[in-house]
N, C-alpha and C. Protein backbone atom coordinates (compact mmCIF):
# COMPACT_ATOMS: atom_id res chain seq x y z
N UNK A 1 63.44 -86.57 95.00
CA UNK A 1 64.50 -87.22 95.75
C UNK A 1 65.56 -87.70 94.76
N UNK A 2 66.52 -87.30 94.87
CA UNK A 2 68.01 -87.91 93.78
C UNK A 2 68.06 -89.07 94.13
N UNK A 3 68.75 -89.77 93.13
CA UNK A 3 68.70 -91.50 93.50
C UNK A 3 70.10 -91.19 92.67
N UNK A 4 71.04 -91.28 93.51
CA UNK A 4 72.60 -90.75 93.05
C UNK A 4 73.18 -92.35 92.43
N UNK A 5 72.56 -93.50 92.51
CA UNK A 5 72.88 -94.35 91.83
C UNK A 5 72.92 -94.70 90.17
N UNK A 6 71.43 -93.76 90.65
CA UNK A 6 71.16 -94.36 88.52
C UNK A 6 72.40 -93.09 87.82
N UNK A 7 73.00 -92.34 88.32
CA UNK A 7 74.08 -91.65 86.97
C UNK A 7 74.76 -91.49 87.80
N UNK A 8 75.90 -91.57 86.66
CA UNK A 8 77.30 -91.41 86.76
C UNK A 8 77.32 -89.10 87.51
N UNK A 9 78.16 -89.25 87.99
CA UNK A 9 78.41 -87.74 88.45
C UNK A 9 78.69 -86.89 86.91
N UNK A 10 77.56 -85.45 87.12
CA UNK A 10 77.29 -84.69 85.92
C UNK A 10 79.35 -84.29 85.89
N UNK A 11 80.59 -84.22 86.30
CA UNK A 11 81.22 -83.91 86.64
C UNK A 11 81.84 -84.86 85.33
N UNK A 12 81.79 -86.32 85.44
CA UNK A 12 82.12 -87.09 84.38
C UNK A 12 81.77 -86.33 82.68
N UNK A 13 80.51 -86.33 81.97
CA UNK A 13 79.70 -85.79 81.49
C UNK A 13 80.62 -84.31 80.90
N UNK A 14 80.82 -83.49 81.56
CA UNK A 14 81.18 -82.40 81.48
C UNK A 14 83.08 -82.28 81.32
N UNK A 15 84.09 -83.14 81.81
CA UNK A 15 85.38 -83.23 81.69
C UNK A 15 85.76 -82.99 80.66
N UNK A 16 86.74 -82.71 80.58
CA UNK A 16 87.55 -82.69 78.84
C UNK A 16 88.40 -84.35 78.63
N UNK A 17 88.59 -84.59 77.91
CA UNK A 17 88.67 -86.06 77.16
C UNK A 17 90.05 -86.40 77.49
N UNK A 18 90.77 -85.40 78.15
CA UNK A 18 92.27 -85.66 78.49
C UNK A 18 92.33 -85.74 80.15
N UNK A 19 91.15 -85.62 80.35
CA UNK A 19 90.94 -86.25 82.08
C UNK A 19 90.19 -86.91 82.73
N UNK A 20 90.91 -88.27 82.98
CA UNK A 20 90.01 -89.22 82.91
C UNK A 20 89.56 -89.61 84.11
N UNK A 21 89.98 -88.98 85.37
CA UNK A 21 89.71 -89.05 86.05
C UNK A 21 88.96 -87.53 86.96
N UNK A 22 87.86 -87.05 86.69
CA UNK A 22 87.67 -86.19 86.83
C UNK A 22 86.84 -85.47 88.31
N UNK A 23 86.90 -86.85 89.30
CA UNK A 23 86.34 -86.67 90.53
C UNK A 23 86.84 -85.77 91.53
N UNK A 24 86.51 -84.97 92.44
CA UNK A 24 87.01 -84.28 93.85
C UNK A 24 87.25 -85.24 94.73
N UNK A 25 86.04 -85.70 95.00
CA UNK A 25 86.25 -86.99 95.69
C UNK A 25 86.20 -88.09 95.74
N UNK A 26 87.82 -88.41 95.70
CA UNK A 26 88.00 -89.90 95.10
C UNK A 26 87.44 -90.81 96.25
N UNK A 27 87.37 -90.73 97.55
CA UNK A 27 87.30 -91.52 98.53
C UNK A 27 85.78 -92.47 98.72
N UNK A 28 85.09 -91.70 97.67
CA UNK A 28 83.32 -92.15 97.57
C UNK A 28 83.33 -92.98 96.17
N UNK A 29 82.92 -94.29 96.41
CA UNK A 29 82.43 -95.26 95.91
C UNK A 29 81.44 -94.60 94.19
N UNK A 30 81.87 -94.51 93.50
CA UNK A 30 80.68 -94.03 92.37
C UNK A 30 81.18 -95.25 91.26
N UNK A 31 79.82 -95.48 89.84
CA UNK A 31 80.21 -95.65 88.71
C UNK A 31 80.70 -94.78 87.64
N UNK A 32 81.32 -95.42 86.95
CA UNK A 32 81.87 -94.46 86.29
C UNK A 32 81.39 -94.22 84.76
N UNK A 33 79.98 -94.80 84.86
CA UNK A 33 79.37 -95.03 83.21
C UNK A 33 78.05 -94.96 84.07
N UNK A 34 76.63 -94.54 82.83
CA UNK A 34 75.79 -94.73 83.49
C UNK A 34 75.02 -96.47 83.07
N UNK A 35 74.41 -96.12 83.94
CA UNK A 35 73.20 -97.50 83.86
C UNK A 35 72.92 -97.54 82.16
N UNK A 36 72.53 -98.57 81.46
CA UNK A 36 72.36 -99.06 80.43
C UNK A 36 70.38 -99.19 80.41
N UNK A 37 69.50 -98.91 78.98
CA UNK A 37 68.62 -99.54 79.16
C UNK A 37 67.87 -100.12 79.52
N UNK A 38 68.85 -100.90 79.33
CA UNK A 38 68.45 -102.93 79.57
C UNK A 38 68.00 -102.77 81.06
N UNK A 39 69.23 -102.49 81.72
CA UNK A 39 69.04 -102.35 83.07
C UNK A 39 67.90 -101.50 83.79
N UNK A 40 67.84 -100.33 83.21
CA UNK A 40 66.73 -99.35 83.87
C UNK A 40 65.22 -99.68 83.25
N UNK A 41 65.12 -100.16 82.00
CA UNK A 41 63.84 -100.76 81.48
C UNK A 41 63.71 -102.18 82.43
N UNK A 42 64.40 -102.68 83.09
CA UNK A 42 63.98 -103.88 83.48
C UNK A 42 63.85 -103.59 85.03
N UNK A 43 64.38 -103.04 85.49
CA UNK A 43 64.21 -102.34 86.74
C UNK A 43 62.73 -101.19 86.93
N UNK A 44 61.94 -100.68 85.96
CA UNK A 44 61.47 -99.92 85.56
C UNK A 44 59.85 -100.79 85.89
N UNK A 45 60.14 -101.98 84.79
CA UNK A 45 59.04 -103.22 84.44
C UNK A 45 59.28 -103.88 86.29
N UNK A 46 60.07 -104.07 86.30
CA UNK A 46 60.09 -105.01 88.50
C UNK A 46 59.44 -103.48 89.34
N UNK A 47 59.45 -101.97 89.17
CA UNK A 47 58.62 -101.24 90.01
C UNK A 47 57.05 -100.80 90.01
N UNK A 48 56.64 -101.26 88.41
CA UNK A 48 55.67 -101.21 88.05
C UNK A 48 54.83 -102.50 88.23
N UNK A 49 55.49 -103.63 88.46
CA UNK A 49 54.80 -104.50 89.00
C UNK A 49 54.73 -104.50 90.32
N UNK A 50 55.38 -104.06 91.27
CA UNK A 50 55.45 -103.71 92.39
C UNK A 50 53.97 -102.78 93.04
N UNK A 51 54.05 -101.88 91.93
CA UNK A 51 53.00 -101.03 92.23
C UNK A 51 51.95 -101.89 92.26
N UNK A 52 51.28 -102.80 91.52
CA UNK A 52 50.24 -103.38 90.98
C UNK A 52 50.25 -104.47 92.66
N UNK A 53 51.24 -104.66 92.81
CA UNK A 53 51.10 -105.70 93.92
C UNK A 53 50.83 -104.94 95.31
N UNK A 54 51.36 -103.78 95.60
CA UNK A 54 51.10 -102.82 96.59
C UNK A 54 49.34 -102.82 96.78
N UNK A 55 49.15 -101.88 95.73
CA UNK A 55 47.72 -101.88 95.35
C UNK A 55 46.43 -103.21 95.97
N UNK A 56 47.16 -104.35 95.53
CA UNK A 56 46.48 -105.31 95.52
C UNK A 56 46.53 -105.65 97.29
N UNK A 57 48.00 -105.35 97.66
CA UNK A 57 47.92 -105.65 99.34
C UNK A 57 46.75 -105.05 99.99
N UNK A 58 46.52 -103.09 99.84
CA UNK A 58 45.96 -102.40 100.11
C UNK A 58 43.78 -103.03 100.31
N UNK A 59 43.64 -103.65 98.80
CA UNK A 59 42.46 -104.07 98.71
C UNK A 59 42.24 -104.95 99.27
N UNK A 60 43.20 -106.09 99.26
CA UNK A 60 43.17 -107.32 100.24
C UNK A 60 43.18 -106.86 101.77
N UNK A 61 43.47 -105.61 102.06
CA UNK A 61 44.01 -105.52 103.77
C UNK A 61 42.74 -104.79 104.10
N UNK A 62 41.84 -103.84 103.00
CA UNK A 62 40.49 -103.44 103.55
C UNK A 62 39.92 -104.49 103.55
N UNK A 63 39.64 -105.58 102.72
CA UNK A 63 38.72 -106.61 103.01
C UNK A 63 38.92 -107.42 103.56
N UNK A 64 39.68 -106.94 105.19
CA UNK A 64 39.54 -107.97 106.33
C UNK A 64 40.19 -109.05 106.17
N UNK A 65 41.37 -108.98 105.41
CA UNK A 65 42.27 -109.94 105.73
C UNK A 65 43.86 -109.34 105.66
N UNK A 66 43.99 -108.94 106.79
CA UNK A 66 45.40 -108.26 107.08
C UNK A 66 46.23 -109.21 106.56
N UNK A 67 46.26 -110.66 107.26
CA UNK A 67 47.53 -111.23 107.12
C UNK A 67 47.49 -111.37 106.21
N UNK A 68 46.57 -111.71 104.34
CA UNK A 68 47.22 -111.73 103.31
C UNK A 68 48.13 -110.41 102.81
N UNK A 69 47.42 -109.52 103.13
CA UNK A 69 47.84 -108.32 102.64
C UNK A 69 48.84 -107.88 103.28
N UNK A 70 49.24 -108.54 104.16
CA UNK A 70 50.77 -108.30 104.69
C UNK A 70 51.60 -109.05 104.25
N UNK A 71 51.24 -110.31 103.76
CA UNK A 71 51.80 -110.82 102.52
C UNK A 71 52.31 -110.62 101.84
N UNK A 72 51.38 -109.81 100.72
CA UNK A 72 51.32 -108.99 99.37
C UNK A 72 52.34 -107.78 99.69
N UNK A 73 52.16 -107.13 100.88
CA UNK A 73 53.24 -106.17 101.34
C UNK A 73 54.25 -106.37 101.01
N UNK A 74 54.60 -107.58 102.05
CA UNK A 74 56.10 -107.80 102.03
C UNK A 74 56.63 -108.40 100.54
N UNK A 75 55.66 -109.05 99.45
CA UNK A 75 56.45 -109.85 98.50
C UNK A 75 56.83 -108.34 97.63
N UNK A 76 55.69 -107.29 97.63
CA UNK A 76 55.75 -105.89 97.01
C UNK A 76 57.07 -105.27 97.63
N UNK A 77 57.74 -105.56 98.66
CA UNK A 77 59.03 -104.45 99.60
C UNK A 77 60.29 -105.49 98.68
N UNK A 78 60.17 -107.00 98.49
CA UNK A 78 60.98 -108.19 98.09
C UNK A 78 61.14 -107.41 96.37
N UNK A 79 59.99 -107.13 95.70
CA UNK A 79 60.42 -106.75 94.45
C UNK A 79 61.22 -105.47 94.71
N UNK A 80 60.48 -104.17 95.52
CA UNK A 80 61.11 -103.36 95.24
C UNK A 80 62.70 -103.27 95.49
N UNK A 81 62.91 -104.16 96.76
CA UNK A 81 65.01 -104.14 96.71
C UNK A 81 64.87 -104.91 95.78
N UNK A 82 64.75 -105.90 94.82
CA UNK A 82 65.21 -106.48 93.69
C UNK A 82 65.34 -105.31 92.50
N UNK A 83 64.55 -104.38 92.43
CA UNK A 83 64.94 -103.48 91.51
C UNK A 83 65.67 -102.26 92.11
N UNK A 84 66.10 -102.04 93.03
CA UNK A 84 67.28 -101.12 93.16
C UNK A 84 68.56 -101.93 93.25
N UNK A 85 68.35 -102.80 93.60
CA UNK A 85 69.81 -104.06 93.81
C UNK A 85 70.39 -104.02 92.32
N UNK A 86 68.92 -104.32 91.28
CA UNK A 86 69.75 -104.37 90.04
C UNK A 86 69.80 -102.96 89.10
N UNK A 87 69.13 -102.00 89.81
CA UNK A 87 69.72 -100.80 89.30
C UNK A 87 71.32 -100.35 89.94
N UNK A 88 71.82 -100.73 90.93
CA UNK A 88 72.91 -101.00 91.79
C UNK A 88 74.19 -101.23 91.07
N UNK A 89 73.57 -102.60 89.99
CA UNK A 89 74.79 -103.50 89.48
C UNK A 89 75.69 -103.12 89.01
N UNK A 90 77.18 -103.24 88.69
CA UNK A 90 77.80 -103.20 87.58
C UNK A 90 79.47 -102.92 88.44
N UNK A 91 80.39 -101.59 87.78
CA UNK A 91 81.25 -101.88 88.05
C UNK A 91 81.42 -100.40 89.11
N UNK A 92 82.10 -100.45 90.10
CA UNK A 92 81.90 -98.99 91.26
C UNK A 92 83.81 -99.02 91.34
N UNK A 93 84.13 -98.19 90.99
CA UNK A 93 85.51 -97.22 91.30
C UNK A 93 85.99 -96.85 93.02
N UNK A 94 86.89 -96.41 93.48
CA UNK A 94 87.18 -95.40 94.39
C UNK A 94 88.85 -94.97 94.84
N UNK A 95 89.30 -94.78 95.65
CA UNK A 95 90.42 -94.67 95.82
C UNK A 95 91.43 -95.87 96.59
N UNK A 96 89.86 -96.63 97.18
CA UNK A 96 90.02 -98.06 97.96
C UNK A 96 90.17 -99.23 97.06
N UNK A 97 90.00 -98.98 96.06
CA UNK A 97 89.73 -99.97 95.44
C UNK A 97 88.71 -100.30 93.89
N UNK A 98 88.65 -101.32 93.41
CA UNK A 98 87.44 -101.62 92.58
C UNK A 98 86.70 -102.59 92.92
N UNK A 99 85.25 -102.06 92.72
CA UNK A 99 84.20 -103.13 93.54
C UNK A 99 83.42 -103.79 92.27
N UNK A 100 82.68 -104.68 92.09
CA UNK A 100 81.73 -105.30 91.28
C UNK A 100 80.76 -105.69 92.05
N UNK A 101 79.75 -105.13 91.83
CA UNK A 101 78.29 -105.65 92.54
C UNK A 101 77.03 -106.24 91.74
N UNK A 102 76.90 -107.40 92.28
CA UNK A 102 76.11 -108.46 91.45
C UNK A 102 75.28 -108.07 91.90
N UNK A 103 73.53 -108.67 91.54
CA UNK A 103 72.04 -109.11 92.11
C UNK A 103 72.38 -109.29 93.71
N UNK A 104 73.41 -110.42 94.02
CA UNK A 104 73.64 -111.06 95.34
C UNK A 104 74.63 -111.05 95.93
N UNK A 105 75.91 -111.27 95.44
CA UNK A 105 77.00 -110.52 95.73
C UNK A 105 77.96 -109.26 95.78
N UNK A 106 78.93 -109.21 96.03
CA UNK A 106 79.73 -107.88 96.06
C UNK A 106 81.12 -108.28 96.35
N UNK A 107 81.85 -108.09 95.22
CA UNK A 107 83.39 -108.12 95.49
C UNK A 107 84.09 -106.87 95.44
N UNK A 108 85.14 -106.78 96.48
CA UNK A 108 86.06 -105.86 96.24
C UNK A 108 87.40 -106.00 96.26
N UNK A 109 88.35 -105.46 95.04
CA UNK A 109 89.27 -106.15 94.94
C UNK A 109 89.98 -104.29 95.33
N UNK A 110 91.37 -104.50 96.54
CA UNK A 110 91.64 -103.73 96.77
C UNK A 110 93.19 -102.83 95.81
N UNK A 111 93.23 -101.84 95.18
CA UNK A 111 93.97 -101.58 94.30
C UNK A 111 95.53 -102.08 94.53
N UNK A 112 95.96 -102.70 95.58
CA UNK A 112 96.70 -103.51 95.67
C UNK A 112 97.14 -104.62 95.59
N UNK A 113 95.73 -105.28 95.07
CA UNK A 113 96.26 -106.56 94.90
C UNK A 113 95.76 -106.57 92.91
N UNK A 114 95.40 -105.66 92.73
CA UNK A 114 94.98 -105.00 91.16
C UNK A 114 96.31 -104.88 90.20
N UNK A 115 96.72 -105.55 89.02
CA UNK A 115 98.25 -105.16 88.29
C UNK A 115 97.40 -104.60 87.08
N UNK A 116 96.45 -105.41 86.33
CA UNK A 116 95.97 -104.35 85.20
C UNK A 116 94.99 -104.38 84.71
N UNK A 117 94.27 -103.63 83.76
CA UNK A 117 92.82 -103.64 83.14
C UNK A 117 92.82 -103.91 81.69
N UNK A 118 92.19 -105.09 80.75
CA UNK A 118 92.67 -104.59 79.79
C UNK A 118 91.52 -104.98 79.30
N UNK A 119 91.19 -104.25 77.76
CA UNK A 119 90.25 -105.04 77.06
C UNK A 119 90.34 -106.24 75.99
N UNK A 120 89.72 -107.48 76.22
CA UNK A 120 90.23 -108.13 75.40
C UNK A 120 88.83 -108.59 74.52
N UNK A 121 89.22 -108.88 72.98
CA UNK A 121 87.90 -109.51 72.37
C UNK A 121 87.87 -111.56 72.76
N UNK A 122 86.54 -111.45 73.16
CA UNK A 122 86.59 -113.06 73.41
C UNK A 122 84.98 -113.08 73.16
N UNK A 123 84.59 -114.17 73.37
CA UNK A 123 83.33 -114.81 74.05
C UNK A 123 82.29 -114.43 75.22
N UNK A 124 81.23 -113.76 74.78
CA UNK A 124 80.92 -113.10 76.37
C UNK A 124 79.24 -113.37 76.14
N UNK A 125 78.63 -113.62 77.53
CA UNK A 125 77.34 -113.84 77.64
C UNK A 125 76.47 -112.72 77.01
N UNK A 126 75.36 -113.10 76.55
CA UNK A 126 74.57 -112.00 75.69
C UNK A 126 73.59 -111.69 76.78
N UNK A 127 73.43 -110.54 77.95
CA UNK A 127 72.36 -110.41 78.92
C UNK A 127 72.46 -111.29 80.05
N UNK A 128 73.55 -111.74 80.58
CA UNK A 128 73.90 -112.52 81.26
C UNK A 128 73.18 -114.04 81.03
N UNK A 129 72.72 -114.43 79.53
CA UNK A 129 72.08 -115.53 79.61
C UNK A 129 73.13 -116.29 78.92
N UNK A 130 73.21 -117.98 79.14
CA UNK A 130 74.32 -118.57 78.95
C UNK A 130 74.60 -118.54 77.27
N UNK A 131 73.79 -118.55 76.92
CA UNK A 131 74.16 -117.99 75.65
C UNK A 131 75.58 -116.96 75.38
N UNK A 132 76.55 -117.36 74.22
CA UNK A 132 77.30 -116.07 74.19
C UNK A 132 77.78 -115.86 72.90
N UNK A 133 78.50 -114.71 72.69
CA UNK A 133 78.21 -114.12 71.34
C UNK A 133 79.58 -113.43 71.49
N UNK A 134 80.34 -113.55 70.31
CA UNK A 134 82.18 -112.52 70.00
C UNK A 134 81.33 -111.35 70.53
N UNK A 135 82.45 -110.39 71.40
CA UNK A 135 82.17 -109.26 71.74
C UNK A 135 83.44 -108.98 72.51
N UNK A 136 83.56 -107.85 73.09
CA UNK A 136 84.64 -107.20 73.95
C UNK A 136 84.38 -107.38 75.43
N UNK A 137 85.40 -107.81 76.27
CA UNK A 137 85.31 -107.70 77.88
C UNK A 137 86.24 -106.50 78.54
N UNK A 138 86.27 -106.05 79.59
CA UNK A 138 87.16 -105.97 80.80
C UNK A 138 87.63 -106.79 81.43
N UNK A 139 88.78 -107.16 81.41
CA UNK A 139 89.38 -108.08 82.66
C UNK A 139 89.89 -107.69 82.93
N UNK A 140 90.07 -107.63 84.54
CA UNK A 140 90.91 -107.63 85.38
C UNK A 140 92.03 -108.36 85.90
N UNK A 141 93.06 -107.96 85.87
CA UNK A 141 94.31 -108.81 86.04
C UNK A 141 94.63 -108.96 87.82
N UNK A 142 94.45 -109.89 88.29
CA UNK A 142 94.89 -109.42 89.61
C UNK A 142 96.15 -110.20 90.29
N UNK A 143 96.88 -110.04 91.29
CA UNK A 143 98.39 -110.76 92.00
C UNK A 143 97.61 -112.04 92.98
N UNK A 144 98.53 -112.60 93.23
CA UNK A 144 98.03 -113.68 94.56
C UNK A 144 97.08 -114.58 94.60
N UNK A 145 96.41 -114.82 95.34
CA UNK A 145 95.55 -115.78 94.89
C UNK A 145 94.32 -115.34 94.50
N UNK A 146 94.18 -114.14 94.44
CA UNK A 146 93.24 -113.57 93.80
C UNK A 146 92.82 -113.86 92.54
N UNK A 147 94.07 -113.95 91.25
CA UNK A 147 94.17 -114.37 90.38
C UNK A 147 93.59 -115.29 89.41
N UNK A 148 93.16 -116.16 90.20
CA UNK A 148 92.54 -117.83 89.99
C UNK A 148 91.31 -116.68 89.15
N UNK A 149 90.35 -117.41 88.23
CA UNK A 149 89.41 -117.36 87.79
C UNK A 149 89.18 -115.54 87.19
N UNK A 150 89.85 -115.16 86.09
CA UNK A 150 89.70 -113.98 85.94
C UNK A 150 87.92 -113.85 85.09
N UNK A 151 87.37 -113.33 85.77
CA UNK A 151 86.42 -112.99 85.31
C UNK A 151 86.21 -111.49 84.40
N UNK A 152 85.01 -111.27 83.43
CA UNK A 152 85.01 -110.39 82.78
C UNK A 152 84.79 -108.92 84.00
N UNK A 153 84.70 -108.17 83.78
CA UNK A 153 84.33 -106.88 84.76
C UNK A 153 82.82 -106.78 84.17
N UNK A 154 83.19 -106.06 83.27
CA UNK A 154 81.71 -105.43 81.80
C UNK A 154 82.25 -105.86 80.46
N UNK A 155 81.16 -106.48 79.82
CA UNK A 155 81.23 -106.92 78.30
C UNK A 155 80.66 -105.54 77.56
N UNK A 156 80.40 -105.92 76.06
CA UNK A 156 79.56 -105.16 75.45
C UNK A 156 78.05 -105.67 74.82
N UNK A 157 77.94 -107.05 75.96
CA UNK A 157 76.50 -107.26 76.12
C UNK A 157 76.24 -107.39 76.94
N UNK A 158 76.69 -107.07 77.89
CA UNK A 158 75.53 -107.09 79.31
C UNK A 158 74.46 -105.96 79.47
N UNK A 159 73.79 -105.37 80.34
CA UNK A 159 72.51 -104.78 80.53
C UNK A 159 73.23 -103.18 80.38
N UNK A 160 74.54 -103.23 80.75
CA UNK A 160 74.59 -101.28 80.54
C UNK A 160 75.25 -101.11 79.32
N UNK A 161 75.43 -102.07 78.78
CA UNK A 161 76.82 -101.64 77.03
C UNK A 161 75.97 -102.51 76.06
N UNK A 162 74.83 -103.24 76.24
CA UNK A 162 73.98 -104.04 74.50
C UNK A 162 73.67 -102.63 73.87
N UNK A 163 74.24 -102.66 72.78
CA UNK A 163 73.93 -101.68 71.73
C UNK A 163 74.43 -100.55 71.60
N UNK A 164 75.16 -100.24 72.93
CA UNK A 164 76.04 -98.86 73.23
C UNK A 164 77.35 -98.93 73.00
N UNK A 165 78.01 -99.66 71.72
CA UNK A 165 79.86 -99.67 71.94
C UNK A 165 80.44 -98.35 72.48
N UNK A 166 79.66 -97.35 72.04
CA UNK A 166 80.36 -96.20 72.16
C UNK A 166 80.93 -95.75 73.66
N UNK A 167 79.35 -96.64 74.46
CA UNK A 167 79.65 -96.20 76.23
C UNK A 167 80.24 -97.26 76.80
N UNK A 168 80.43 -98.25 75.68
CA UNK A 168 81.76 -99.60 76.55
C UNK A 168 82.90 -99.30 76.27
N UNK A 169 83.24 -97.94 74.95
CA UNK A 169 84.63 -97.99 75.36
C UNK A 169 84.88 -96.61 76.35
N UNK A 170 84.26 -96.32 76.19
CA UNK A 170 84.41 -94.62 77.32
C UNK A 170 84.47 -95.60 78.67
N UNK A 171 83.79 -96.08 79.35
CA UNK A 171 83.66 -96.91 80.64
C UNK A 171 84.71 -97.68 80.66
N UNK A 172 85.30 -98.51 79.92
CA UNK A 172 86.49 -99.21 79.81
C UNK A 172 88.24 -98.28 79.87
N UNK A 173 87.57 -97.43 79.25
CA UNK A 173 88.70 -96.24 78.97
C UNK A 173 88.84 -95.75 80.59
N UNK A 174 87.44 -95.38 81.28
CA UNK A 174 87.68 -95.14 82.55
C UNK A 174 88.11 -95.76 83.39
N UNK A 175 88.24 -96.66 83.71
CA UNK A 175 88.19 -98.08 84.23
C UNK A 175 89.74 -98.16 84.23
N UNK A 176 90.45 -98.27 83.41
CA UNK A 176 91.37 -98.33 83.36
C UNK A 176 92.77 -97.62 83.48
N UNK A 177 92.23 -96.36 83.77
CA UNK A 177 92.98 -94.62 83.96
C UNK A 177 92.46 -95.12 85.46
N UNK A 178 91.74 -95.41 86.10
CA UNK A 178 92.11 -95.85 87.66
C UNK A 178 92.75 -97.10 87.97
N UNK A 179 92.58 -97.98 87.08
CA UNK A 179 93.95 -98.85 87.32
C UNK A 179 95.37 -98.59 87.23
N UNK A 180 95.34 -97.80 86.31
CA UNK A 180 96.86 -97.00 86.04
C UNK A 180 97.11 -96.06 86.78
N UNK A 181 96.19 -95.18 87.13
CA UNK A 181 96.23 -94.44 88.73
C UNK A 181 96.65 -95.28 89.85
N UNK A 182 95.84 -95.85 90.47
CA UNK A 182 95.91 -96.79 91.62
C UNK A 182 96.59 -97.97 91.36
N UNK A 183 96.53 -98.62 90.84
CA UNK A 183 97.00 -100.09 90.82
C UNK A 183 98.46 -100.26 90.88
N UNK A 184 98.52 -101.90 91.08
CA UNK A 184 100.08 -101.83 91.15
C UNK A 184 101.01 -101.79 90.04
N UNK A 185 101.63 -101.34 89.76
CA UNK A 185 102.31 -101.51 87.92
C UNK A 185 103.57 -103.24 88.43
């Protein structure tokens, strides 16, 4: 079964370096970098415990006690959307817009109210823990009251760019050839 989330379209991958936008169809929601490590090793470690808890429902539900093991079910179904939610995360493109999807939230900022992308070096959380460390961001510049509180997009420590500069600036590079596409100048 494809799980069209965890990679970026083989289409990216394959482009020549002078096209940065290399989709058919812009109208579908994709990332434009793939998942990071961090992210799929930790998502990896939340399905494998999952399994172990499944398992455990199963033994608990032959030995005559359904309702724990419907329990164990449901806390086993609770991990498994926690690890596609955060295989999910990060930054999603389209022709509508740019989206950011957290653990719990989801913003979408529509390429109209978008003026620019830029990278700047600052201060950025190491793994989203409050801890933070000099490194490179994305920010997004946006009009209106949107504006208030510019947050980073992707650093080069969060879960898909620790240790990869090379795929924070390609992703940033992308990122920003659809702002300059779409956005408002």
């Amino acid at each position: 079964m494809p799980l069209p989330f965890l990679t970026a379209d083989r289409a990216f991958d394959e482009a020549a370096d002078d096209m940065a936008l290399p989709f058919d169809d812009r109208d579908r929601w994709r990332r434009p970098y793939r998942p990071g490590p961090w992210r799929v090793g930790a998502a990896a470690l939340l399905l494998l415990f999952a399994s172990y808890v499944l398992a455990a429902a199963v033994i608990i539900g032959f030995a005559d006690a359904l309702s724990a093991g419907a329990v164990c079910f449901g806390a086993a179904l609770l991990v498994i959307v926690g690890a596609v939610r955060l295989l999910r995360m990060g930054i999603w493109v389209s022709a509508r817009g740019l989206r950011r999807v957290g653990f719990l939230t989801t913003r979408t900022a529509p390429w109209e109210q978008v003026v620019s992308a830029r990278t700047v070096q600052q201060p950025v959380r190491w793994l989203g823990a409050p801890r933070t460390v000099q490194g490179q961001a994305l920010v997004l510049a946006r009009s209106g009251r949107a504006a208030e509180g510019a947050v980073p997009l992707m650093t080069t420590h969060n879960a898909d760019f620790l240790g990869r500069p090379m795929a924070f600036d390609r992703a940033a590079d992308t990122v920003e050839a659809w702002v300059a596409e779409y956005g408002r100048a």
